[in-house]
Protein backbone atom coordinates (compact mmCIF):
# COMPACT_ATOMS: atom_id res chain seq x y z
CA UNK A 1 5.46 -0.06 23.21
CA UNK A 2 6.11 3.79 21.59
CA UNK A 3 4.78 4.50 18.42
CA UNK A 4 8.42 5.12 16.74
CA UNK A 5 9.41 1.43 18.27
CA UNK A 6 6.64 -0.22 16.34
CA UNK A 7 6.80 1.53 12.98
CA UNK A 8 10.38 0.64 13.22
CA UNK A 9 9.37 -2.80 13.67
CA UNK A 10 6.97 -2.89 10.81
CA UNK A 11 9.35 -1.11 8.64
CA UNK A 12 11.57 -3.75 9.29
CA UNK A 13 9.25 -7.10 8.66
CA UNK A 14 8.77 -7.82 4.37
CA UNK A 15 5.11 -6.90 2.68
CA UNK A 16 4.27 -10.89 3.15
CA UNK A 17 4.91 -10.43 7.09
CA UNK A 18 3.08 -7.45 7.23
CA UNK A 19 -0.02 -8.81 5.41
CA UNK A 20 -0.48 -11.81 7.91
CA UNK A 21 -0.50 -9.16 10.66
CA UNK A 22 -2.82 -7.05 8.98
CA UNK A 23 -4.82 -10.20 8.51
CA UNK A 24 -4.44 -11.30 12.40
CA UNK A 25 -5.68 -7.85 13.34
CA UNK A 26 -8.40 -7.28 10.87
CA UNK A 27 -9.74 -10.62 12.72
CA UNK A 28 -9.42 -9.12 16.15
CA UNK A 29 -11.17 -6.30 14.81
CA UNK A 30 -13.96 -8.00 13.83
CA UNK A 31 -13.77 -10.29 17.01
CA UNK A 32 -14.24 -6.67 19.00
CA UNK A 33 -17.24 -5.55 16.72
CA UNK A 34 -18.90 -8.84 17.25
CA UNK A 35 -18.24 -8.49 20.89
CA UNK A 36 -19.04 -4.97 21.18
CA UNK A 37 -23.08 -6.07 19.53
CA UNK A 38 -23.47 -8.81 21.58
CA UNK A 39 -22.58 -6.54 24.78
CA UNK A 40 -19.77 -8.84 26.13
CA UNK A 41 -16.67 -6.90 25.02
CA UNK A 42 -15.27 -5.95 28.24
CA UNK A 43 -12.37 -3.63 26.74
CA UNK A 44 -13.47 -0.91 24.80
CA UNK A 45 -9.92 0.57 24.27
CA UNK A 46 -9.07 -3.08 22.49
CA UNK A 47 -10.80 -2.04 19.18
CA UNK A 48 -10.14 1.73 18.99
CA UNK A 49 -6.24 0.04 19.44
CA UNK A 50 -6.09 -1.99 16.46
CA UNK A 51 -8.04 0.00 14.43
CA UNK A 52 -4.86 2.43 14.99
CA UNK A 53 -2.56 -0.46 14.75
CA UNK A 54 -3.93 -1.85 11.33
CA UNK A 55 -3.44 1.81 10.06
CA UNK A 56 0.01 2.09 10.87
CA UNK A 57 0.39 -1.23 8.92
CA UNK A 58 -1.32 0.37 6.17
CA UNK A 59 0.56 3.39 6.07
CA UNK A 60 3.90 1.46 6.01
CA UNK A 61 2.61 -1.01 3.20
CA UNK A 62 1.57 2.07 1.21
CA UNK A 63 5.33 3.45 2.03
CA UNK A 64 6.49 0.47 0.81
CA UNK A 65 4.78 -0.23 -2.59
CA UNK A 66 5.15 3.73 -3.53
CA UNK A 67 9.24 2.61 -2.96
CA UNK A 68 9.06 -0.10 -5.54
CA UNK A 69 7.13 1.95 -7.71
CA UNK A 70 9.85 4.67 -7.59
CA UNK A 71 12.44 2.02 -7.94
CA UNK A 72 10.90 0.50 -11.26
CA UNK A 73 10.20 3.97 -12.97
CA UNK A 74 13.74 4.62 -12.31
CA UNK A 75 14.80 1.55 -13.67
CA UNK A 76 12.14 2.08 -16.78
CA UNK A 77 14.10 5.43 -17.33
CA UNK A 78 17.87 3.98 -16.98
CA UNK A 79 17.25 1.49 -19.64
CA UNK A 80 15.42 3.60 -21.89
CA UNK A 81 18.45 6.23 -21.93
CA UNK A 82 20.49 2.59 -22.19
CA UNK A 83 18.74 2.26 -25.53
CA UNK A 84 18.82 5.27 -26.86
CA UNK A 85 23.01 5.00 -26.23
């Protein structure tokens, strides 16, 4: 899958959706790690791949919460000039 495919993907799914992946990969990250010390982690590539992954998830939970933080100062700032009025 292209990088632009799954941010649009992420992008799409809610903040609740994206927090249960982040949780499902954070747990195959650790999986890898506890693989990777016990020397039977075959696939190297597997952790340096959701390490990636559960930055993009990051990234567009980040995106997402400075949104609603935009939205509700904008809001704050409509009613106060609602007030004023």
């Amino acid at each position: 899958m292209k990088i632009k495919d799954e941010l649009k993907e992420l992008r799409a799914k809610s903040e609740k959706e994206l927090l249960l992946e982040l949780r499902k990969n954070y747990d195959i990250l650790r999986e890898c790690r506890f693989q990777a010390k016990m020397r039977e982690l075959k696939d190297m590539k597997k952790a340096h791949k959701t390490k990636k992954i559960v930055a993009r998830i990051l990234t567009v939970l980040r995106q997402k919460m400075e949104k609603d933080i935009e939205n509700i100062e904008k809001n704050t700032k409509q009613d106060k000039k609602m007030e004023k009025k």
